[in-house]
Protein backbone atom coordinates (compact mmCIF):
# COMPACT_ATOMS: atom_id res chain seq x y z
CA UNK A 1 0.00 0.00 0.00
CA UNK A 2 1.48 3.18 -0.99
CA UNK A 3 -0.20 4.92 2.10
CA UNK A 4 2.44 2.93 4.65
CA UNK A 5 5.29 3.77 2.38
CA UNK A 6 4.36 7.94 3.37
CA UNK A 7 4.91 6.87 7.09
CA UNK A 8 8.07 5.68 5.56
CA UNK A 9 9.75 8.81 4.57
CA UNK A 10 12.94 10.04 5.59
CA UNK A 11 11.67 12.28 9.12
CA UNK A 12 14.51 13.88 8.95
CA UNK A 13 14.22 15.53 5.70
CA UNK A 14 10.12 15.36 5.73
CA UNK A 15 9.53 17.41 8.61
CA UNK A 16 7.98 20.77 7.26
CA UNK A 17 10.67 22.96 8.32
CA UNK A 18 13.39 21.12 7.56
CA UNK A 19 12.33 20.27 4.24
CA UNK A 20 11.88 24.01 3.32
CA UNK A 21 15.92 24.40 4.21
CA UNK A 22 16.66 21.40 2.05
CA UNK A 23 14.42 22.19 -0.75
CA UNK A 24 16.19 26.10 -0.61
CA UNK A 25 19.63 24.92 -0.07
CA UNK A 26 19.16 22.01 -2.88
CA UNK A 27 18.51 25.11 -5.50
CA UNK A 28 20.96 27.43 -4.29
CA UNK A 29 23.64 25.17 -2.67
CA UNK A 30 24.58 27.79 -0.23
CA UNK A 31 22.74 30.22 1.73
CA UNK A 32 22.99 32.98 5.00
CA UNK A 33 21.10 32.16 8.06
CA UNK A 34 19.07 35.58 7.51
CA UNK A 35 18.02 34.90 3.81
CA UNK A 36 16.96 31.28 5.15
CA UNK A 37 15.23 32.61 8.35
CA UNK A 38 13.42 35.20 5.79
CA UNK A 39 12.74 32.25 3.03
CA UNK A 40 11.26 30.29 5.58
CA UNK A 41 9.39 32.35 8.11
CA UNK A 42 11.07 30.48 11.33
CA UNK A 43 11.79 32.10 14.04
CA UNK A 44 15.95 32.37 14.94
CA UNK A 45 15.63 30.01 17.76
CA UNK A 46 13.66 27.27 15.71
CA UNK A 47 16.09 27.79 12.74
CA UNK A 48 19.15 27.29 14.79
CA UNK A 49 17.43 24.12 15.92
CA UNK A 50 16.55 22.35 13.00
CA UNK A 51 20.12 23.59 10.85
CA UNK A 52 21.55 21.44 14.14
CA UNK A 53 19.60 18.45 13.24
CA UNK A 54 20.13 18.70 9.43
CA UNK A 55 24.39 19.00 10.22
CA UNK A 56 23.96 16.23 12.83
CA UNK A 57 22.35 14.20 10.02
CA UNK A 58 25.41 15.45 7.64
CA UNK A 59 22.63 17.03 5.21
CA UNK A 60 24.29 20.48 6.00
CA UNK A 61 27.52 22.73 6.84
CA UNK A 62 27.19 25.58 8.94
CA UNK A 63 29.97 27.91 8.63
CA UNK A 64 30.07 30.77 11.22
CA UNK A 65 33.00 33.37 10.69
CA UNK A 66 33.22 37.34 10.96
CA UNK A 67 33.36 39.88 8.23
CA UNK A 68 35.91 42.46 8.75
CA UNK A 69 36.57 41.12 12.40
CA UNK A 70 32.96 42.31 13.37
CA UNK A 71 30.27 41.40 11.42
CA UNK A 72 28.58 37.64 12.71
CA UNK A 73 27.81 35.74 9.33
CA UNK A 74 26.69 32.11 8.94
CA UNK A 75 26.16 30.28 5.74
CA UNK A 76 24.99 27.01 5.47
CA UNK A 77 25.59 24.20 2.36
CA UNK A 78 24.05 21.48 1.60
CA UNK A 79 26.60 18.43 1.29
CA UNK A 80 27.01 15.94 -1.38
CA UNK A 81 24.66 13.60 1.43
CA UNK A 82 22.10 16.23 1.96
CA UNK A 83 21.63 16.15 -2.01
CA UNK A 84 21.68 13.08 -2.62
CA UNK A 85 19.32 12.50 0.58
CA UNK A 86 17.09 15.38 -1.17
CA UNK A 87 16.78 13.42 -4.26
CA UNK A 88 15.81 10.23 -2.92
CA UNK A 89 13.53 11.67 -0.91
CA UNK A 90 12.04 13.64 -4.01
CA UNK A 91 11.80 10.45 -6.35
CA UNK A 92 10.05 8.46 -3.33
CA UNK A 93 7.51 10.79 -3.07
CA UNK A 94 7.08 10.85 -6.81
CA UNK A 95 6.83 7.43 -6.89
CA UNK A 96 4.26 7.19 -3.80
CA UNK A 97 2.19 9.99 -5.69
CA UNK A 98 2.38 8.10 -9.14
CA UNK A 99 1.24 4.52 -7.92
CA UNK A 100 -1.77 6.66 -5.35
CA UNK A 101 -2.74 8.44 -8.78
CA UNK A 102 -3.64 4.96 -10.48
CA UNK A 103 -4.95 3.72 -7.43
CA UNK A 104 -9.03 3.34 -6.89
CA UNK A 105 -10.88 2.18 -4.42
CA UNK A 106 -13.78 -0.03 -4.98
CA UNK A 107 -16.82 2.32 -3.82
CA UNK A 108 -18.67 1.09 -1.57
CA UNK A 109 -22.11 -0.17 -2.01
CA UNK A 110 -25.04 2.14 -0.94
């Protein structure tokens, strides 16, 4: 049944939030913690928290480092993992979608 293969998904990638970071950071490889905040609508807090469990999972790189010796910046990257993770994720859900399309129920009898 292609319902218990959606219970299947990766929950690292498929939670909401995370999956907006992965699905921004697939198309643009690299990105600054404000643009993604902004892109995403999280809060800083709930950001910082799921980036941690996307570089735990070794989806992500978080680089933090100063301009000119006082500016904060972080950018995060997806890694080689993370993409490849995205795109297996992507073609499962495809796949889950195409055999649901073809799928029908017998109606039941009135």
């Amino acid at each position: 049944m292609p319902f218990k293969e959606l219970a299947r998904l990766d929950k690292t990638v498929h939670e909401p939030a995370r999956l907006a970071i992965m699905s921004a950071l697939y198309a643009c490889t690299i990105a600054e913690f404000l643009f993604l905040q902004e892109l995403t609508g999280l809060t800083k807090g709930n950001l910082s928290c799921h980036l941690s469990k996307l570089e735990e999972a070794g989806l992500i790189e978080v680089d933090k480092h100063f301009i000119r010796k006082k500016i904060p910046q972080t950018t995060i990257r997806i890694t080689p993992k993370g993409r490849s993770t995205m795109e297996a994720y992507w073609k499962k859900v495809d796949d889950i979608r195409s055999v649901i399309q073809q799928w029908r129920p017998v109606e039941a009898s009135r």
